[in-house]
N, C-alpha and C. Protein backbone atom coordinates (compact mmCIF):
# COMPACT_ATOMS: atom_id res chain seq x y z
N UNK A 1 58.10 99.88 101.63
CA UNK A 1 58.67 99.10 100.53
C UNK A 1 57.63 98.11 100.02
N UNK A 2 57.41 98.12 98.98
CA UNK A 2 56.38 97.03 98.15
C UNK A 2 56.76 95.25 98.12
N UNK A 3 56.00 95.00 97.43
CA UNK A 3 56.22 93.07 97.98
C UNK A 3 57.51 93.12 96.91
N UNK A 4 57.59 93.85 95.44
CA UNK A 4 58.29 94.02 94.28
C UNK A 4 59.70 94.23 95.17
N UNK A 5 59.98 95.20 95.81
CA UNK A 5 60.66 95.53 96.17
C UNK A 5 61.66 94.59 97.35
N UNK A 6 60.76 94.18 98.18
CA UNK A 6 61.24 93.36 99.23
C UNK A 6 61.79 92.32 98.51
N UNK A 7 61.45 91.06 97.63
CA UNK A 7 61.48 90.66 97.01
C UNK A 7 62.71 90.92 96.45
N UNK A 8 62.85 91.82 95.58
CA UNK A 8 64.49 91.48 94.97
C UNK A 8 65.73 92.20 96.26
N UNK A 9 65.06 92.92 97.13
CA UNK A 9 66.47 93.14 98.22
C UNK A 9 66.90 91.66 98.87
N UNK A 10 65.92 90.83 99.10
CA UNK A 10 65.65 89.46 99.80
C UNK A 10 66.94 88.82 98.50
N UNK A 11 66.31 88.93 97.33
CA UNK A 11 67.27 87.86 96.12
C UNK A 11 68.37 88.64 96.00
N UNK A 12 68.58 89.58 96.64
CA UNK A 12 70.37 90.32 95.98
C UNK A 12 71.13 89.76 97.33
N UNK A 13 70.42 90.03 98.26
CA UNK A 13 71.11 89.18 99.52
C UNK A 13 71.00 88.16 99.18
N UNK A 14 70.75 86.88 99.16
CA UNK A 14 71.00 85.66 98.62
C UNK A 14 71.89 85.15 97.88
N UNK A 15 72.00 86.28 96.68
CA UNK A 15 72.79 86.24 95.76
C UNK A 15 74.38 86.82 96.19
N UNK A 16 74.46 86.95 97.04
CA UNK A 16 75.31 88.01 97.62
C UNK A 16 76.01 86.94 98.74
N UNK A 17 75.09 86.58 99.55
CA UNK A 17 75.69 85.18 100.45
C UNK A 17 76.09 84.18 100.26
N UNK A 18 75.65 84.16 98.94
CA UNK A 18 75.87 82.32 98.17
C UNK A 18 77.20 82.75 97.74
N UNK A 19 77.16 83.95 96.89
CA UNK A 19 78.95 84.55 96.12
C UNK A 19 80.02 84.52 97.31
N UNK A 20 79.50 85.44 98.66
CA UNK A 20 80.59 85.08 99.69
C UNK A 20 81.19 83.46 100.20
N UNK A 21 79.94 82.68 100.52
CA UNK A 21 80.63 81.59 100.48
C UNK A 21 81.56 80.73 99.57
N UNK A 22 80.52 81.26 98.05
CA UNK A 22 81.69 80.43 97.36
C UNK A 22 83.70 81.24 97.09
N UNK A 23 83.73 82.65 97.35
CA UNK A 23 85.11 82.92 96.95
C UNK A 23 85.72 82.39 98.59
N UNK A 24 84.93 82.72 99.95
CA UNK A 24 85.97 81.85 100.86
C UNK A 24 86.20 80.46 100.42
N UNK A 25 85.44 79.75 100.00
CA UNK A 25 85.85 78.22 99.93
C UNK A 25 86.81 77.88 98.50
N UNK A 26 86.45 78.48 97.34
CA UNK A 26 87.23 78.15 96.43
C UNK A 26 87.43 79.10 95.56
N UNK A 27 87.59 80.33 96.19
CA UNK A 27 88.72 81.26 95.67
C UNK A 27 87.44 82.17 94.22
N UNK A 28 88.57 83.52 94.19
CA UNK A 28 87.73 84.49 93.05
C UNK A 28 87.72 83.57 92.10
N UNK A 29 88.82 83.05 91.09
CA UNK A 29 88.94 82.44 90.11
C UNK A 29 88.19 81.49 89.69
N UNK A 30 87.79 80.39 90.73
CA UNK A 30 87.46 79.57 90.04
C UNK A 30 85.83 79.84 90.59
N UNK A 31 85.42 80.58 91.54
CA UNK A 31 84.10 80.84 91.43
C UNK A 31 83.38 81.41 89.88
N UNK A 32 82.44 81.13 89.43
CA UNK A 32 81.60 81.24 88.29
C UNK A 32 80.29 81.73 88.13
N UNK A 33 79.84 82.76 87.43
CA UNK A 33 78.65 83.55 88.17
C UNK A 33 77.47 82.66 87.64
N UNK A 34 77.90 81.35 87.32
CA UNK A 34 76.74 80.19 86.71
C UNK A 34 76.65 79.61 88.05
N UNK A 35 77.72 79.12 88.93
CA UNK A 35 77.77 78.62 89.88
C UNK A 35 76.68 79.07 91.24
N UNK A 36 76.82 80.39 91.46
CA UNK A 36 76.28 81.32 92.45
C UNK A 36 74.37 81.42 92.02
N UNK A 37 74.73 81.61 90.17
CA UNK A 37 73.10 81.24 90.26
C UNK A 37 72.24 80.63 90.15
N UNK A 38 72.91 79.50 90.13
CA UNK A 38 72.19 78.10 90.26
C UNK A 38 71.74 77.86 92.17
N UNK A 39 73.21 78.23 93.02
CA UNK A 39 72.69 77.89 93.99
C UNK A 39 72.12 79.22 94.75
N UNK A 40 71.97 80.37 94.17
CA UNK A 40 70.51 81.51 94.50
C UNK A 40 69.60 81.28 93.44
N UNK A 41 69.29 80.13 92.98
CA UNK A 41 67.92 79.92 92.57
C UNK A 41 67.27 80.75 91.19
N UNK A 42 68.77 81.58 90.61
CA UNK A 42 68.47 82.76 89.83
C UNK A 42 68.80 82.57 88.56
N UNK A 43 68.93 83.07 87.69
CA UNK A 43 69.42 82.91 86.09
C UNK A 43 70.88 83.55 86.20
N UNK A 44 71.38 83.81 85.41
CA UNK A 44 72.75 84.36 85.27
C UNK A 44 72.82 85.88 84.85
N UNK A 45 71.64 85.61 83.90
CA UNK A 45 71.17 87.57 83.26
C UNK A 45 70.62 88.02 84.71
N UNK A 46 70.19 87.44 85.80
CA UNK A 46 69.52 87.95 87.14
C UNK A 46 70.58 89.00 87.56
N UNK A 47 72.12 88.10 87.81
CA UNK A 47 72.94 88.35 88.34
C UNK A 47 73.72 89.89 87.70
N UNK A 48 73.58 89.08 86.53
CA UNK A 48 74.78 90.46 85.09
C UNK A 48 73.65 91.63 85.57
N UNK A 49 72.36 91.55 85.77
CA UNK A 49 71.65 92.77 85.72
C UNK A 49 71.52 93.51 86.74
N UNK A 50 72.03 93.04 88.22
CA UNK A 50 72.18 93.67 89.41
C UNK A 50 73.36 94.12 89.48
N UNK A 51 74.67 93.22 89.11
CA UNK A 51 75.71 93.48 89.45
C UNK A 51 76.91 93.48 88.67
N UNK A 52 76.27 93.54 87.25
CA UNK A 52 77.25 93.86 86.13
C UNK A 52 77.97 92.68 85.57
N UNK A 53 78.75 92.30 86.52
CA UNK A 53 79.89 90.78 86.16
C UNK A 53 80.13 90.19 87.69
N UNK A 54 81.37 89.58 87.77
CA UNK A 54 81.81 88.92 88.86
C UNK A 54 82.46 89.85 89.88
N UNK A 55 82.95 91.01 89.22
CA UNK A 55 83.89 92.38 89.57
C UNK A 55 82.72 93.15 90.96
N UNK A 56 81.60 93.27 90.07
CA UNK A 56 80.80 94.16 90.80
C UNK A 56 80.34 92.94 91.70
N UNK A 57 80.09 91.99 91.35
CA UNK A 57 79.52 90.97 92.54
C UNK A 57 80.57 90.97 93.87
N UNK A 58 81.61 90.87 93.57
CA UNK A 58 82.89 90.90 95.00
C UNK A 58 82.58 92.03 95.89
N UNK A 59 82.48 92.74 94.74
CA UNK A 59 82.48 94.37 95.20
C UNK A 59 81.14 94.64 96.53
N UNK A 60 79.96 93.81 95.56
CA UNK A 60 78.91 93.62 96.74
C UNK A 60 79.03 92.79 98.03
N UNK A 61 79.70 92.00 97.43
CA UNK A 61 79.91 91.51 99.06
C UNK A 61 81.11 92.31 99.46
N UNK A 62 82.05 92.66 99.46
CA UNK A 62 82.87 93.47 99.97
C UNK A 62 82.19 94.32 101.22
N UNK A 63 80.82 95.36 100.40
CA UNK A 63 80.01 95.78 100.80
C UNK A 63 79.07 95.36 101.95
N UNK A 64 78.64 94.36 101.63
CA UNK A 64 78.12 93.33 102.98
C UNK A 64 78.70 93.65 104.12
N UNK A 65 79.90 92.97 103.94
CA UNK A 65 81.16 92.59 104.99
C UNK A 65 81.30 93.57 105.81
N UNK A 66 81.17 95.20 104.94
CA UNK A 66 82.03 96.31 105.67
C UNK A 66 80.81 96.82 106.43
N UNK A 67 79.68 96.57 106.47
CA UNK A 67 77.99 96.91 106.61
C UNK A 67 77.79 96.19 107.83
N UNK A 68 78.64 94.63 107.66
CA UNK A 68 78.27 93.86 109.10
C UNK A 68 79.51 94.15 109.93
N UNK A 69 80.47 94.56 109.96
CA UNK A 69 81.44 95.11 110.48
C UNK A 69 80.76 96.27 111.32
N UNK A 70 80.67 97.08 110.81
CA UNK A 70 80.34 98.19 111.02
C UNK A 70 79.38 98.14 112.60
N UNK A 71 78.28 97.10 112.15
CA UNK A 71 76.83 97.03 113.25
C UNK A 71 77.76 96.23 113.92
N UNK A 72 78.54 95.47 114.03
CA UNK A 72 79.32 94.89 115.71
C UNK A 72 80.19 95.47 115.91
N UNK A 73 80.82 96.69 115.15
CA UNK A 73 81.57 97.64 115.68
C UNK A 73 81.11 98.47 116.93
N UNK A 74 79.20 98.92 115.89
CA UNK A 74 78.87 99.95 117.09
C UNK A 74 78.25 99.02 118.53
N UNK A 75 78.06 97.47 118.24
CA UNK A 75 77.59 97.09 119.65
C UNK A 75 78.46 97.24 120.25
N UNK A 76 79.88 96.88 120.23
CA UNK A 76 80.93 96.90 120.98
C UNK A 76 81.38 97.57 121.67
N UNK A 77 81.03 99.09 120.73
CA UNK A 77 81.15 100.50 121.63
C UNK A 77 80.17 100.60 122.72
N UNK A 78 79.04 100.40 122.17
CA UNK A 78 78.16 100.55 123.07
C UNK A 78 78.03 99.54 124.59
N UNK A 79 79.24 98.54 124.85
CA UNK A 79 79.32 97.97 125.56
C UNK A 79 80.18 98.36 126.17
N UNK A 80 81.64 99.25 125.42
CA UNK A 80 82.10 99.87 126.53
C UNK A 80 82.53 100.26 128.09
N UNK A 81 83.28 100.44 128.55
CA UNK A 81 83.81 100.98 129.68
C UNK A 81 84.03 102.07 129.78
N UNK A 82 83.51 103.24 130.48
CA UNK A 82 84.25 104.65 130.24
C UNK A 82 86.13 104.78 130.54
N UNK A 83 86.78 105.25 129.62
CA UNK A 83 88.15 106.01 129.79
C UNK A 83 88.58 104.41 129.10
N UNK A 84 88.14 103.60 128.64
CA UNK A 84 88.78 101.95 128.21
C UNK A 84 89.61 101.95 127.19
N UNK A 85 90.95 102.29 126.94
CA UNK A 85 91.26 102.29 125.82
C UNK A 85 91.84 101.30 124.74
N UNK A 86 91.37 99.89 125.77
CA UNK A 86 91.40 98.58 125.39
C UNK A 86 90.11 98.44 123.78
N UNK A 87 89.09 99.39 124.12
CA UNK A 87 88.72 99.51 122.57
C UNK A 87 89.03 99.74 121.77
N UNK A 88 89.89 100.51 121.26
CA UNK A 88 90.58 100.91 120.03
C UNK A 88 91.08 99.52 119.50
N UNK A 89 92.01 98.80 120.46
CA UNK A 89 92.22 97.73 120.16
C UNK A 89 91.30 96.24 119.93
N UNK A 90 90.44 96.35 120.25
CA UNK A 90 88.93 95.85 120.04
C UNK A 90 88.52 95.97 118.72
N UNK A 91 88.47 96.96 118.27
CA UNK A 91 88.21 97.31 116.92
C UNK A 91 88.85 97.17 115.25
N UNK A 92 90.11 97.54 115.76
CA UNK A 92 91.26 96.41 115.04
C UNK A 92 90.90 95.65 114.69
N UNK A 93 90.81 94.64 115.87
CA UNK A 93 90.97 92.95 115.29
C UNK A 93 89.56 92.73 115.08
N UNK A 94 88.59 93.31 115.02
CA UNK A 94 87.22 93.20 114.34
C UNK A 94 87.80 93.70 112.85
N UNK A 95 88.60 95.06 112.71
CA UNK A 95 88.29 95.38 110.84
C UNK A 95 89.36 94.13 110.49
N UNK A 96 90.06 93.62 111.10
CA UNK A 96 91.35 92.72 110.45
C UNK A 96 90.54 91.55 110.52
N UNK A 97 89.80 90.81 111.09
CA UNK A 97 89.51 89.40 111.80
C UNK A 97 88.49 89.24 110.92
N UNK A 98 87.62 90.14 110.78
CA UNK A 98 86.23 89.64 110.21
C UNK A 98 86.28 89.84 108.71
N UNK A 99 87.09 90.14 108.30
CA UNK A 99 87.17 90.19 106.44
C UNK A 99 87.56 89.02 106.10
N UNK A 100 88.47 88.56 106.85
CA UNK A 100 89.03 87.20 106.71
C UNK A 100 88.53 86.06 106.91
N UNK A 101 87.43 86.07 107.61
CA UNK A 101 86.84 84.96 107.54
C UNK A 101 85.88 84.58 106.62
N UNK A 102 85.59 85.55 105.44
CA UNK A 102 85.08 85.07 104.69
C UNK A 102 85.55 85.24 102.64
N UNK A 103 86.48 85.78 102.97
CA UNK A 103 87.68 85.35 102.11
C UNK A 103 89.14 85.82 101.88
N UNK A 104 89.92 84.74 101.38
CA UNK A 104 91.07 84.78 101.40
C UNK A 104 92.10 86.12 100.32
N UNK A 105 93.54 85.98 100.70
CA UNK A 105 94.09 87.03 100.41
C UNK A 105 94.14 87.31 99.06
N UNK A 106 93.81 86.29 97.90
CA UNK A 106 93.78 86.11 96.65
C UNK A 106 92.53 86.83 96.30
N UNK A 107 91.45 86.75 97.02
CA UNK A 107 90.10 87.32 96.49
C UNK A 107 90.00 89.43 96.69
N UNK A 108 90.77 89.32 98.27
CA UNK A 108 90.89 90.34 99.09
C UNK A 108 91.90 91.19 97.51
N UNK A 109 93.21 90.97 96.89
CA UNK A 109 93.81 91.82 96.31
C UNK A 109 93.05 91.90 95.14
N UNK A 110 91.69 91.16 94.47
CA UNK A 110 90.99 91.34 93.64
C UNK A 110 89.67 92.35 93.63
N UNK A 111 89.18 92.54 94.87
CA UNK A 111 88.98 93.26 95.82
C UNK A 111 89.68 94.57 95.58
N UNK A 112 90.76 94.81 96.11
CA UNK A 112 91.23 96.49 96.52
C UNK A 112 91.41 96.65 94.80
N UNK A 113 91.52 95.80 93.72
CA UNK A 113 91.66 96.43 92.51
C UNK A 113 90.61 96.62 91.93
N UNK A 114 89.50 95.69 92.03
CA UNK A 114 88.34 96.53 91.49
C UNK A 114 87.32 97.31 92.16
N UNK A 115 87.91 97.95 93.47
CA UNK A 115 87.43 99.34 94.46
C UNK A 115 87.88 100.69 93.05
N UNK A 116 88.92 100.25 92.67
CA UNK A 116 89.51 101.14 91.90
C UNK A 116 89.00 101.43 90.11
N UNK A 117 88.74 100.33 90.10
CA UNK A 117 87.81 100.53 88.80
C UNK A 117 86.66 101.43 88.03
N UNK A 118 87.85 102.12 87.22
CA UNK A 118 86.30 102.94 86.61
C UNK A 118 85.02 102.50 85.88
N UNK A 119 85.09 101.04 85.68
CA UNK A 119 83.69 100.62 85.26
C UNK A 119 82.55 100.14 86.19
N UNK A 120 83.44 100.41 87.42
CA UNK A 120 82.71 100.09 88.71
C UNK A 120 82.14 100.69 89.85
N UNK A 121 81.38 102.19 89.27
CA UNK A 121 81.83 103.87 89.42
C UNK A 121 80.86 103.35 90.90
N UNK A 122 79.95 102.53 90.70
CA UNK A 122 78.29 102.54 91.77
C UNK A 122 78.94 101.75 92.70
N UNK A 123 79.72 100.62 92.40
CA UNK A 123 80.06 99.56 93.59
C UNK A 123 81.00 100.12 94.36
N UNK A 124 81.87 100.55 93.77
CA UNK A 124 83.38 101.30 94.18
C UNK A 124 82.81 102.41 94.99
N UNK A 125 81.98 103.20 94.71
CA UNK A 125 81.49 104.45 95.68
C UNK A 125 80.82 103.75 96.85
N UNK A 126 79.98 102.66 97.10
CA UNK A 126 79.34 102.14 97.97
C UNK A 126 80.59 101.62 98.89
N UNK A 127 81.21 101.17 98.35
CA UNK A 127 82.64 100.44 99.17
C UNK A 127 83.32 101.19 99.87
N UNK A 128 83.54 102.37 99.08
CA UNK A 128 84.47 103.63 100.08
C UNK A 128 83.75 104.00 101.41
N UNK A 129 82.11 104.42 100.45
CA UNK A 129 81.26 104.65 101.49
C UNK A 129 81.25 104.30 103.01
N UNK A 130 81.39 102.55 102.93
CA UNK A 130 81.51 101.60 104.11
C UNK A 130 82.90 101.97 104.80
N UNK A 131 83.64 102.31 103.67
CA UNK A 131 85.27 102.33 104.63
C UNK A 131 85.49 103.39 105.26
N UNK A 132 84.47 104.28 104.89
CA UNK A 132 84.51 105.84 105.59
C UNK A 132 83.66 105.90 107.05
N UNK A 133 82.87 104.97 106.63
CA UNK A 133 81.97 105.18 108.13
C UNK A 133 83.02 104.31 109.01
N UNK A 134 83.70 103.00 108.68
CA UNK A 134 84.58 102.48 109.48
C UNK A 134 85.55 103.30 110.19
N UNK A 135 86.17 104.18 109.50
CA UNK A 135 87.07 105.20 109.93
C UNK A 135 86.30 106.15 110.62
N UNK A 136 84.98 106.58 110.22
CA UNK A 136 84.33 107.50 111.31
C UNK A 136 83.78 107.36 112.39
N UNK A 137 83.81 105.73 112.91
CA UNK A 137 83.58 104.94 113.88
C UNK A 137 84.45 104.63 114.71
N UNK A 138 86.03 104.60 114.21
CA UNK A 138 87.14 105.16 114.78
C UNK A 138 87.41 106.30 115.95
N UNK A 139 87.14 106.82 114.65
CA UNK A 139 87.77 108.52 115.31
C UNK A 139 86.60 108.59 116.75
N UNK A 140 85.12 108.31 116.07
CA UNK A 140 84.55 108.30 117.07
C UNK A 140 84.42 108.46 118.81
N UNK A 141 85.19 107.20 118.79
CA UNK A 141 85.69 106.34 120.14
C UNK A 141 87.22 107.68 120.37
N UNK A 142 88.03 107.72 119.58
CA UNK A 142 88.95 108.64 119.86
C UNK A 142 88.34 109.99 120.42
N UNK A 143 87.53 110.52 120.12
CA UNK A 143 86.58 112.12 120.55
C UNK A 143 86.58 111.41 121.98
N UNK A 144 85.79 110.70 122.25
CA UNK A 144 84.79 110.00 123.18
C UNK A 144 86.18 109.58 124.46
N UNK A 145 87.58 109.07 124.05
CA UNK A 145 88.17 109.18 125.14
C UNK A 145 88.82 110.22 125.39
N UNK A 146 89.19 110.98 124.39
CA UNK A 146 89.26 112.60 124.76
C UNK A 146 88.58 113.52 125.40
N UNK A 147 87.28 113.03 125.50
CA UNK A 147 86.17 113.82 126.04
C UNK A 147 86.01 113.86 127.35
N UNK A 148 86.73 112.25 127.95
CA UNK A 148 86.95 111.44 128.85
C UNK A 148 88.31 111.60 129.44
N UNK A 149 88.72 112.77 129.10
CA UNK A 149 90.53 113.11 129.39
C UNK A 149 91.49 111.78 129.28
N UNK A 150 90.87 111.03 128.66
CA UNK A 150 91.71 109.89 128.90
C UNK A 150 93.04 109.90 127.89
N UNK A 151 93.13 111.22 126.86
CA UNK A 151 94.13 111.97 126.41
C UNK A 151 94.16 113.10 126.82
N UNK A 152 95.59 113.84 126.57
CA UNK A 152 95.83 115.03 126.64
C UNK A 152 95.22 116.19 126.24
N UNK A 153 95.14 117.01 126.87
CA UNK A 153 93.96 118.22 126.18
C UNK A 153 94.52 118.88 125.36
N UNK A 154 95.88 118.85 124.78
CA UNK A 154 96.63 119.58 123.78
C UNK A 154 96.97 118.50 122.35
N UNK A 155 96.21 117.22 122.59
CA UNK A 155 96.35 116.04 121.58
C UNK A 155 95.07 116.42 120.50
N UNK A 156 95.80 116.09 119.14
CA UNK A 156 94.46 116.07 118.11
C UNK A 156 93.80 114.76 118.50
N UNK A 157 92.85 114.71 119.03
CA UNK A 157 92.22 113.16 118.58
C UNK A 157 91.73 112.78 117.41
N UNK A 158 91.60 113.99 116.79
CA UNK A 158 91.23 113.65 115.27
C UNK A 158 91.62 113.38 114.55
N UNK A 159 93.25 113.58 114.43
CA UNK A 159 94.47 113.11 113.76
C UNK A 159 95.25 111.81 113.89
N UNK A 160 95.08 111.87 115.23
CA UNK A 160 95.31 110.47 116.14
C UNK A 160 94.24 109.19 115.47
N UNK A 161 93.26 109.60 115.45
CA UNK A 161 92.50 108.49 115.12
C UNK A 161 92.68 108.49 113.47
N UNK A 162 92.85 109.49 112.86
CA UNK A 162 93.08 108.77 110.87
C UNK A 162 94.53 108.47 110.99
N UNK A 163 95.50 109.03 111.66
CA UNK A 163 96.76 107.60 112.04
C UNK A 163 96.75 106.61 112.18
N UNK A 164 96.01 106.19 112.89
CA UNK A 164 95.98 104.82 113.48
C UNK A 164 94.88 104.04 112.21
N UNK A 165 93.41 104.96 111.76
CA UNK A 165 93.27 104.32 110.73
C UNK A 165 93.89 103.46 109.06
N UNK A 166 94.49 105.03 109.38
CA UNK A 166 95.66 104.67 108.24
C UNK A 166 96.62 103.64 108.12
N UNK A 167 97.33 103.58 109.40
CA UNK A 167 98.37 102.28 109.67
C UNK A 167 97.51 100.94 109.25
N UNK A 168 96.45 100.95 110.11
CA UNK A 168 95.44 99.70 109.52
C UNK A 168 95.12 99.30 108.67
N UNK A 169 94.97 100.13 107.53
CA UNK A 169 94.62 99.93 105.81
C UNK A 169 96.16 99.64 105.25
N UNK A 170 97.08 100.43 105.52
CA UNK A 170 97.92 99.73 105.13
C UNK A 170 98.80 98.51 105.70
N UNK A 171 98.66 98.27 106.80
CA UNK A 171 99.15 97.50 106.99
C UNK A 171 98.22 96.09 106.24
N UNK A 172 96.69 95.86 106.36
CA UNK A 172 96.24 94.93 106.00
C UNK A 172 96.93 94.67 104.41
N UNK A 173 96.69 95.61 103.75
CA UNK A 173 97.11 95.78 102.15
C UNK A 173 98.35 95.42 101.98
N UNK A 174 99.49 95.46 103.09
CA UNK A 174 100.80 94.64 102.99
C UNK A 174 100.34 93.14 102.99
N UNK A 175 99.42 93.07 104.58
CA UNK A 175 99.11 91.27 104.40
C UNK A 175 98.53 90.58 103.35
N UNK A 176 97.88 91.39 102.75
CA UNK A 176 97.06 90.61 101.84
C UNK A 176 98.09 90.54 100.32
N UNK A 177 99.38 91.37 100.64
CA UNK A 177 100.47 91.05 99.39
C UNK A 177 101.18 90.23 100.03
N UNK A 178 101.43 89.85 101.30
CA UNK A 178 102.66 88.87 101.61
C UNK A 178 101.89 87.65 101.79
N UNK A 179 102.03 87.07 101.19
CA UNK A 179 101.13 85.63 101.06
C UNK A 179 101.80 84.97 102.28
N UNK A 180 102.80 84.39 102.68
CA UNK A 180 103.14 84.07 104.01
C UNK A 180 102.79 84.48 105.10
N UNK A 181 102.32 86.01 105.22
CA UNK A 181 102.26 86.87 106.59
C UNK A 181 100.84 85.26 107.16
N UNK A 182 101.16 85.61 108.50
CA UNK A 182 100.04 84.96 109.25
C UNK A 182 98.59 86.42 109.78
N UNK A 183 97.76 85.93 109.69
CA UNK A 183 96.97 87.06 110.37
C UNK A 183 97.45 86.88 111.87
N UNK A 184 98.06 86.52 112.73
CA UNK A 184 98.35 86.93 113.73
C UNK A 184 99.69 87.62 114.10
N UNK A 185 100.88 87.28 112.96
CA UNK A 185 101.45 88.78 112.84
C UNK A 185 100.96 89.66 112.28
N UNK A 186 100.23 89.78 111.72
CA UNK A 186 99.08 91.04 111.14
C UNK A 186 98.81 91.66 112.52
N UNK A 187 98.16 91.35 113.83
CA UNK A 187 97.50 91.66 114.70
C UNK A 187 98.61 92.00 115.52
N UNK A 188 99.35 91.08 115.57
CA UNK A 188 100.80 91.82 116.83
C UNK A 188 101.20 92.74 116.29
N UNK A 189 101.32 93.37 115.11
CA UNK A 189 102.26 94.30 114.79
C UNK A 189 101.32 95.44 114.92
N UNK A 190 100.35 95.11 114.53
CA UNK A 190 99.14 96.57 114.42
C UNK A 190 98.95 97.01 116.22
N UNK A 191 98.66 95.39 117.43
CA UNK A 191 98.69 96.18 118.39
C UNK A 191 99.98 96.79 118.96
N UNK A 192 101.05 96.77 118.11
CA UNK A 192 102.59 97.17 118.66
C UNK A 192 102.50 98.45 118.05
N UNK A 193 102.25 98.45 117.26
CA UNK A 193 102.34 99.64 116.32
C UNK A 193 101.44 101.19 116.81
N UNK A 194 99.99 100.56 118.01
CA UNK A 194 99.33 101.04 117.98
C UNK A 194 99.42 101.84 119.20
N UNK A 195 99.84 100.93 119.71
CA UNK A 195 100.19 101.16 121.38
C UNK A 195 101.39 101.90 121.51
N UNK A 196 102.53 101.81 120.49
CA UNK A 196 103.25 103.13 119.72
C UNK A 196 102.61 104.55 119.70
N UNK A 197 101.77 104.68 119.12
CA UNK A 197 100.87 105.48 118.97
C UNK A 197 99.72 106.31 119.56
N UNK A 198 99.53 105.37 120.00
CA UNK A 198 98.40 105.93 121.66
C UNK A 198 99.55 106.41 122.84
N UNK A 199 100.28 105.65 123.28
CA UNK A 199 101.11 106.51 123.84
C UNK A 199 101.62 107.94 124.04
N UNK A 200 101.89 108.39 122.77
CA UNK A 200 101.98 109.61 122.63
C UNK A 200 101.06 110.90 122.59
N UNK A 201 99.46 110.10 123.42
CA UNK A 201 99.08 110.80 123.80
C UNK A 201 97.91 110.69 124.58
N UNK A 202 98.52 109.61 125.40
CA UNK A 202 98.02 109.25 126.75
C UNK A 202 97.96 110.66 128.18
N UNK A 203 97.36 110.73 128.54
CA UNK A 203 97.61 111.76 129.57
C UNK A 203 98.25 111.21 130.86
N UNK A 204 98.70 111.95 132.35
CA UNK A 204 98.99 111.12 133.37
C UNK A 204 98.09 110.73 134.09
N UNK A 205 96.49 110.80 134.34
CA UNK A 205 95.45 110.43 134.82
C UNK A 205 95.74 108.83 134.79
């Protein structure tokens, strides 16, 4: 990679960290893409020219988020216990826990609507991108205790694990519409829900 190059990956991250802090602290709305480039040091055409508007800027950090998720997903595995199926649940409250701490449910439903955006064909594909490897990081660990008989040898683990992914996406997408929910009924219900679920195909080992 050239100095040219390093150089603006260095300023899109910047630009990208300064935007995350400002929608956790004071929300999509009243963040301002004058705001973000004053404090990344950048012009405002810097910003419109990487990332379109404010839409595609979320979208990039969205992206971030699901990127740093992802790399303490796989340390976690890799710390592991063999047959542990206390990871699955590990992993959870990493995709639920760590979105949230860097912004709130107002930014988050601004978020899942412009994933959906057709003027947002590059950000929106990068975003899925991230949510697919999350789910394939999933299932992962599901092969891996199957492999480990720690399910039944007549269980899909492959099915098992986009269940349980699935419950997770939607369930977050309820929290982030019930403005009351607490994230820690978010988390009891997902590990109730989950442990529902694993059950049915636990082996007797």
């Amino acid at each position: 990679m050239s100095l040219r190059e390093t150089n603006k990956v260095s300023r899109q991250k910047r630009i990208v960290a300064n935007a995350a802090r400002f929608f956790s602290s004071i929300g999509y709305d009243l963040t301002a893409i004058e705001m973000v480039a004053e404090r990344s040091n950048v012009s405002p055409a810097t910003i419109y020219n990487n990332f379109d508007n404010k839409i595609g800027l979320l979208l990039a950090v969205l992206i971030d988020e699901g990127e740093g998720v992802e790399q303490i997903g796989e340390t976690i595995i890799a710390q592991r216990q063999r047959n542990d199926v206390d990871i699955i649940y590990k992993l959870i409250e990493l995709y639920v826990d760590h979105p949230m701490e860097f912004m709130n449910k107002s930014c988050w439903r601004q978020a899942l609507a412009a994933s959906t955006a057709s003027s947002h064909k590059k950000f929106s594909q990068e975003y899925h991108n991230v949510d697919r490897k999350l789910k394939a990081q999933l299932i992962g660990v599901m092969h891996a205790l199957k492999d480990e008989q720690v399910f039944i040898a007549e269980w899909d683990s492959q099915s098992l694990g986009e269940i349980i992914w699935n419950n997770v996406n939607q369930m977050f997408t309820d929290f982030i519409s019930d403005e009351p929910m607490s994230i820690q009924e978010l988390k009891d219900a997902l590990k109730r829900q989950t442990a529902s679920i694993i059950s049915l195909g636990l082996g007797e080992n």
